[in-house]
C-alpha atoms as a PDB file:
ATOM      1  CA  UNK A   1     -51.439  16.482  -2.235  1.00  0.00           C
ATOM      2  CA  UNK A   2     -48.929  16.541   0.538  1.00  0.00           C
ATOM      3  CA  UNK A   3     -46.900  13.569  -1.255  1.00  0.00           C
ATOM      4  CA  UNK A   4     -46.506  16.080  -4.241  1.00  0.00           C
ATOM      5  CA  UNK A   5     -45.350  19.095  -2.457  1.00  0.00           C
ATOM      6  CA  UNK A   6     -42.561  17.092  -0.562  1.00  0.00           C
ATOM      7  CA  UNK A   7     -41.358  15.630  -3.917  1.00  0.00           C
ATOM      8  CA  UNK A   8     -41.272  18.934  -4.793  1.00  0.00           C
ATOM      9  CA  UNK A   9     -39.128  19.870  -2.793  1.00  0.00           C
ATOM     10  CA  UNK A  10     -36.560  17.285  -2.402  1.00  0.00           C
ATOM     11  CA  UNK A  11     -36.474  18.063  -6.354  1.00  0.00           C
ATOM     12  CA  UNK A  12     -36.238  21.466  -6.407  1.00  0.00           C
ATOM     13  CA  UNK A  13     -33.465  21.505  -3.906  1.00  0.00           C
ATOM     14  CA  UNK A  14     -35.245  22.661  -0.952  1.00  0.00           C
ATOM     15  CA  UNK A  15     -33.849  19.358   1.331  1.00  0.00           C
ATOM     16  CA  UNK A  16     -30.595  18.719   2.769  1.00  0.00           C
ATOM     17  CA  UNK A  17     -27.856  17.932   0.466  1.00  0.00           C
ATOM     18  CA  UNK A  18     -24.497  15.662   0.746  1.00  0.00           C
ATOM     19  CA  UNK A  19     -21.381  17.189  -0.441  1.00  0.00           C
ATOM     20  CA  UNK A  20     -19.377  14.060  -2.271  1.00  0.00           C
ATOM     21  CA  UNK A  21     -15.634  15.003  -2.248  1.00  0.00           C
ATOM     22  CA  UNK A  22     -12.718  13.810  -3.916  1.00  0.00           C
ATOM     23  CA  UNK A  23      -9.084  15.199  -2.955  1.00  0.00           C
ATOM     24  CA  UNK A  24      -8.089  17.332  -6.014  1.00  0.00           C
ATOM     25  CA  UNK A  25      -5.149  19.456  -4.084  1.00  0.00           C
ATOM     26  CA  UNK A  26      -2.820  21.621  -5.921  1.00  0.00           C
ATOM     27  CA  UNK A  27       0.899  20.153  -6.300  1.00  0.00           C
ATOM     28  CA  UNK A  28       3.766  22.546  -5.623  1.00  0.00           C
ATOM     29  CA  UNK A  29       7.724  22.149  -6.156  1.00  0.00           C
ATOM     30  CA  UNK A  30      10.664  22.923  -4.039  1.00  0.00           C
ATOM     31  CA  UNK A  31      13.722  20.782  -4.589  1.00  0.00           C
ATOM     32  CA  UNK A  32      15.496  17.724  -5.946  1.00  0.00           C
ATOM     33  CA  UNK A  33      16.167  15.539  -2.838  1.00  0.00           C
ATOM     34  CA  UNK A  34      17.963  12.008  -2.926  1.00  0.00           C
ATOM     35  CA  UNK A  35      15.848  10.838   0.118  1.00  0.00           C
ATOM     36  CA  UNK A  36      13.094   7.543   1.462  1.00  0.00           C
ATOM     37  CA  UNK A  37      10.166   8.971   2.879  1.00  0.00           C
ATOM     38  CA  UNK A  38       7.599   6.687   4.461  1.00  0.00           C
ATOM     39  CA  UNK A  39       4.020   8.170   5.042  1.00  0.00           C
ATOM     40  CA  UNK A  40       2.032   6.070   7.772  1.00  0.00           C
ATOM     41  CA  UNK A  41      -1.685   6.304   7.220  1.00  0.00           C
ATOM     42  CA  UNK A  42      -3.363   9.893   7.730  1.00  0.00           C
ATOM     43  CA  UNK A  43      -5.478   9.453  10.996  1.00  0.00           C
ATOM     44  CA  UNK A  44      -8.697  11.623  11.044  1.00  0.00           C
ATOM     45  CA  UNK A  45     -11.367  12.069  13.339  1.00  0.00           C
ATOM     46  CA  UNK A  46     -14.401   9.420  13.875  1.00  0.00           C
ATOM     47  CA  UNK A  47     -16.936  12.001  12.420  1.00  0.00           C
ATOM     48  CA  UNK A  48     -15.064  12.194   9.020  1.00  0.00           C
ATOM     49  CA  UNK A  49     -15.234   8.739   9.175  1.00  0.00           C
ATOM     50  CA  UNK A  50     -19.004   9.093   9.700  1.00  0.00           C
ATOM     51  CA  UNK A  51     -19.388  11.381   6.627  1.00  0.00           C
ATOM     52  CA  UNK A  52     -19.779  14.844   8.542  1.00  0.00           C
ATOM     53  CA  UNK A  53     -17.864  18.138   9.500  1.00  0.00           C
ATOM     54  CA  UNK A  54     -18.115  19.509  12.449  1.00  0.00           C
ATOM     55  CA  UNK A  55     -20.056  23.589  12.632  1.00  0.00           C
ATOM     56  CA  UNK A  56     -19.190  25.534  15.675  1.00  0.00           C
ATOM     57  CA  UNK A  57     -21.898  28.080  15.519  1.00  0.00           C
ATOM     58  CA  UNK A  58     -22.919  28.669  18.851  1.00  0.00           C
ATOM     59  CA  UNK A  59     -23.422  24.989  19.337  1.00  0.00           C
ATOM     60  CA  UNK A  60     -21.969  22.299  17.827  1.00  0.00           C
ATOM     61  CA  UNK A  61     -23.818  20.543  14.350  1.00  0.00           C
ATOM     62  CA  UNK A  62     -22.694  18.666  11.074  1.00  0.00           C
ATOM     63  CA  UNK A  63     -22.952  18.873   8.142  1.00  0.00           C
ATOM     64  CA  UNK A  64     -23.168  16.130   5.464  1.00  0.00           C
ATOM     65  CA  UNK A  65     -19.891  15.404   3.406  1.00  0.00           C
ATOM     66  CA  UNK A  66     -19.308  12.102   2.335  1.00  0.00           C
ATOM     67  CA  UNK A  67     -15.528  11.178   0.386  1.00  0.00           C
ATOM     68  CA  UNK A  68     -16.039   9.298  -2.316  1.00  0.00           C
ATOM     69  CA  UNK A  69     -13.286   6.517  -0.901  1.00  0.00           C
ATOM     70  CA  UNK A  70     -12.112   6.121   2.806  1.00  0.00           C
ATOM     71  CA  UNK A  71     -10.711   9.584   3.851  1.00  0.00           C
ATOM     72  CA  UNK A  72      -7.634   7.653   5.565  1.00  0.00           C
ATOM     73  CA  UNK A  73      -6.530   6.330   2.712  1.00  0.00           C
ATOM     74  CA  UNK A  74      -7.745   9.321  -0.019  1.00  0.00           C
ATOM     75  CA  UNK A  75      -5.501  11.703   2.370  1.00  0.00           C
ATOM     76  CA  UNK A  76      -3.014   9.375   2.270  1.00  0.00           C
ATOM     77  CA  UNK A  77      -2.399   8.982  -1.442  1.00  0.00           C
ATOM     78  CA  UNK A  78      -3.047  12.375  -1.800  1.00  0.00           C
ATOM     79  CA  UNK A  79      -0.101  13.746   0.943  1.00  0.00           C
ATOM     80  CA  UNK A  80       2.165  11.155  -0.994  1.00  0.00           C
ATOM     81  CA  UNK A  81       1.374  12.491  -4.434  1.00  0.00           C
ATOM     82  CA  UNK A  82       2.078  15.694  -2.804  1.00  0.00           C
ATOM     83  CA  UNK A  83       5.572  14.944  -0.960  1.00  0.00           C
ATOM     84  CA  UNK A  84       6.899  13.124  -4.747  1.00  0.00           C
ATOM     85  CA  UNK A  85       5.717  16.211  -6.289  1.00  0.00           C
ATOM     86  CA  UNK A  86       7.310  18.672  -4.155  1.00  0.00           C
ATOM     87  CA  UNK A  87      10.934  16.619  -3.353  1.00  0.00           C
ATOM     88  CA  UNK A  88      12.451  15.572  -6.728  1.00  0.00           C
ATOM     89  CA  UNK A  89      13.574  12.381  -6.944  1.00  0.00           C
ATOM     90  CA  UNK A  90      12.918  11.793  -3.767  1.00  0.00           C
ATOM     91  CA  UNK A  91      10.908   7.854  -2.589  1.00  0.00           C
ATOM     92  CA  UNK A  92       8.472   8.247  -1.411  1.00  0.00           C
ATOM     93  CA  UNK A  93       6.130   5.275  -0.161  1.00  0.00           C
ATOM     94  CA  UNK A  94       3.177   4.459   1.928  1.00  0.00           C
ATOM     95  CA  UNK A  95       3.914   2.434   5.350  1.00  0.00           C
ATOM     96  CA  UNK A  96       4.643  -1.270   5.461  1.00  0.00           C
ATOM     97  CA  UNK A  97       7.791   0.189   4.306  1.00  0.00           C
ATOM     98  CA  UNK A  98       8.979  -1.787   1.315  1.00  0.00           C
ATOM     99  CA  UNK A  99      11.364  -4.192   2.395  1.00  0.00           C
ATOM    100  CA  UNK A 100      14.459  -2.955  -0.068  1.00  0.00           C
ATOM    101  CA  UNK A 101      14.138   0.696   1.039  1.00  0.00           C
ATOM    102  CA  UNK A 102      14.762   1.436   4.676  1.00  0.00           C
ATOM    103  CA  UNK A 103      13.215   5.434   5.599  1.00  0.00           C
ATOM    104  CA  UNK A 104      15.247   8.369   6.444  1.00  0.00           C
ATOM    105  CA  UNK A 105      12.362   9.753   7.387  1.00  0.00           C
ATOM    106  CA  UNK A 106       9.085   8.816   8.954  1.00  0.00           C
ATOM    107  CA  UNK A 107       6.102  10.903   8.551  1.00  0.00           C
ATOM    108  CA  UNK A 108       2.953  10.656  10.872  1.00  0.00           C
ATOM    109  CA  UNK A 109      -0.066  13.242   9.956  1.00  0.00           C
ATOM    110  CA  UNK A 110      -3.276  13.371  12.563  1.00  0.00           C
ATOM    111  CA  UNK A 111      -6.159  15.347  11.782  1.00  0.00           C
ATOM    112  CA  UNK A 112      -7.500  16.063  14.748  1.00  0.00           C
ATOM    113  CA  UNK A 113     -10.450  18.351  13.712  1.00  0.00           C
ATOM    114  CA  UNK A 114     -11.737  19.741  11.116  1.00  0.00           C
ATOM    115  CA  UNK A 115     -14.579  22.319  11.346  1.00  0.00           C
ATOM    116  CA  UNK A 116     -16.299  25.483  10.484  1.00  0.00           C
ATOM    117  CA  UNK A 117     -16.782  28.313  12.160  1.00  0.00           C
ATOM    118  CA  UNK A 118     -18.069  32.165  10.893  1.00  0.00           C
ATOM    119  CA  UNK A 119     -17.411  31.338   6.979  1.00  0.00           C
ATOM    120  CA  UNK A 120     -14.147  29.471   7.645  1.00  0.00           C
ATOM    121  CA  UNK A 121     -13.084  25.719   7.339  1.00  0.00           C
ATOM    122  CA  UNK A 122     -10.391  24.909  10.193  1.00  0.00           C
ATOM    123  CA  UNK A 123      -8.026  22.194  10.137  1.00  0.00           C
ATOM    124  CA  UNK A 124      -6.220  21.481  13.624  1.00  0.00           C
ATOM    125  CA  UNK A 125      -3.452  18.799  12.814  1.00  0.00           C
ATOM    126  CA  UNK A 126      -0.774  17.217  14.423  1.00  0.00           C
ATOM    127  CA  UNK A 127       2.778  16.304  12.463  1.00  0.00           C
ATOM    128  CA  UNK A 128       5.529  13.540  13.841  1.00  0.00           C
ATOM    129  CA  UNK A 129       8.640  13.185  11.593  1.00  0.00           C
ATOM    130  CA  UNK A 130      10.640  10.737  13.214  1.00  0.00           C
ATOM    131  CA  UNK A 131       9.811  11.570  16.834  1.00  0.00           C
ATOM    132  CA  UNK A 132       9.603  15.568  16.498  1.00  0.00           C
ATOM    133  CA  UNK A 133       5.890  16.751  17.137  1.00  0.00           C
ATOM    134  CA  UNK A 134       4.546  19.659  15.833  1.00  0.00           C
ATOM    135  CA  UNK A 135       0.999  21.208  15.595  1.00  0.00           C
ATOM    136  CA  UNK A 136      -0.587  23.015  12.968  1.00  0.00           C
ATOM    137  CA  UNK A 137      -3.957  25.023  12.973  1.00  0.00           C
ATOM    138  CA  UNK A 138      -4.780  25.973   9.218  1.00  0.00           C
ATOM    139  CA  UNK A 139      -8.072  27.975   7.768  1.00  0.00           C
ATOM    140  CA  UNK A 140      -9.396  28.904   4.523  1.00  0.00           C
ATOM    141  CA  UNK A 141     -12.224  30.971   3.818  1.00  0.00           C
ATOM    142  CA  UNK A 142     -15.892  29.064   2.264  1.00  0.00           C
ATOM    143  CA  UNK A 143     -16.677  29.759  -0.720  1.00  0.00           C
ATOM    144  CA  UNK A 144     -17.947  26.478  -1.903  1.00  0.00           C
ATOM    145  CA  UNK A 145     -16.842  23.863   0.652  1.00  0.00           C
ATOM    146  CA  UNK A 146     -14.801  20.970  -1.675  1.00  0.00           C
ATOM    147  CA  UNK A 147     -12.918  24.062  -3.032  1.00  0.00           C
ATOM    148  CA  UNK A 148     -12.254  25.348   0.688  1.00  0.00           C
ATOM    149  CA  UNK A 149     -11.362  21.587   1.838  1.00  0.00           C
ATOM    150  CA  UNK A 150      -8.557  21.488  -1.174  1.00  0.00           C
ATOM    151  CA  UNK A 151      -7.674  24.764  -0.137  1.00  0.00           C
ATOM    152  CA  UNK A 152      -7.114  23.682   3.501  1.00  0.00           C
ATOM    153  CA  UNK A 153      -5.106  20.354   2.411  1.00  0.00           C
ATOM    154  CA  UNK A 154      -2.800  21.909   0.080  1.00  0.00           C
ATOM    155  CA  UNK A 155      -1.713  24.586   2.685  1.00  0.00           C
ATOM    156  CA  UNK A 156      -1.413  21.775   5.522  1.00  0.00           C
ATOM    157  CA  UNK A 157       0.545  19.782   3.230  1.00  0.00           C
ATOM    158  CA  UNK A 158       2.844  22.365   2.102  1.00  0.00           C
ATOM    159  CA  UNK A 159       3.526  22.831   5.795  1.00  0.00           C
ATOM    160  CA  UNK A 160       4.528  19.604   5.968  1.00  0.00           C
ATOM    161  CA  UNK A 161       6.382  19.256   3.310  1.00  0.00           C
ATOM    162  CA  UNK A 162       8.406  22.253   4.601  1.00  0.00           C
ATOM    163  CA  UNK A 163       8.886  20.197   8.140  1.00  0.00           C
ATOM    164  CA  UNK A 164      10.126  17.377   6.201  1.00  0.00           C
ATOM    165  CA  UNK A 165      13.125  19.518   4.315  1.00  0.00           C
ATOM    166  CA  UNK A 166      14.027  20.848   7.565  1.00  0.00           C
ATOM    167  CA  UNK A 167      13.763  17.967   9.644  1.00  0.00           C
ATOM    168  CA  UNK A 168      14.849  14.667   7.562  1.00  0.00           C
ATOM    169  CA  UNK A 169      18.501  15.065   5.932  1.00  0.00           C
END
């Protein structure tokens, strides 16, 4: 009897669930720019890595989120896709650098946490273009947390994108 009410309720929904994410971030557009960018690798933090957000609540928990490919390398593509979208005509390429195309500028993204807290997601990142450091603390409200985590990227990556006009020219 016991066997059929715990099937139960890992069928009816009652169990802990894991959230499988994709990157599916907005694009946006700014300008046509004649320029090499080369993206290193986005570095995240080991509990991404480990399939897990961080909850501040009081005390510290996870919760279960798993990306559907490496996060490194999803992020990666996906801030790419984003920087060719929003420069025109810009190159833009993923480090090695190609050997034909030498980099005006060279972008470094670290993620150093991402969490929730009270109903928000949080990402706290850090930016190098060239060897100018900037930080970056963005939120986004929950309403369903892949939508909140696109939400998050697309407004970290438009911040960067905005770094890289004013910094690389």
């Amino acid at each position: 009897m016991r066997l059929l009410v715990v099937l139960f309720l890992l069928f009816a929904g009652c169990a802990n669930k894991k959230i499988y994410y994709t990157p599916a971030i907005g694009m946006q557009s700014c300008c046509v720019r004649n320029i090499a960018i080369g993206v290193e690798d986005v570095e995240v933090p080991d509990y991404l890595l480990q399939d897990q957000i961080l909850v501040e609540n009081g005390e510290k928990r996870f919760v279960d989120i798993s990306f559907l490919e490496d996060p490194r390398e999803s992020l990666t593509n996906s801030l790419i896709k984003f920087l060719q979208n929003y420069f025109k005509k810009a190159k833009v390429f993923n480090y090695p650098w190609q050997e034909d195309i030498t980099p005006q500028c060279i972008v470094s993204l670290q993620i150093n946490e991402i969490f929730i807290k009270k109903g928000d997601l949080f990402i706290e990142a850090t930016l190098r273009i060239n060897d100018k450091l900037q930080s970056f603390k963005i939120s986004q409200h929950i309403e369903a947390l892949p939508k909140a985590l696109d939400g998050a990227f697309e407004k970290l990556f438009a911040e960067v994108a905005k770094e890289v006009d004013r910094s690389c020219q």
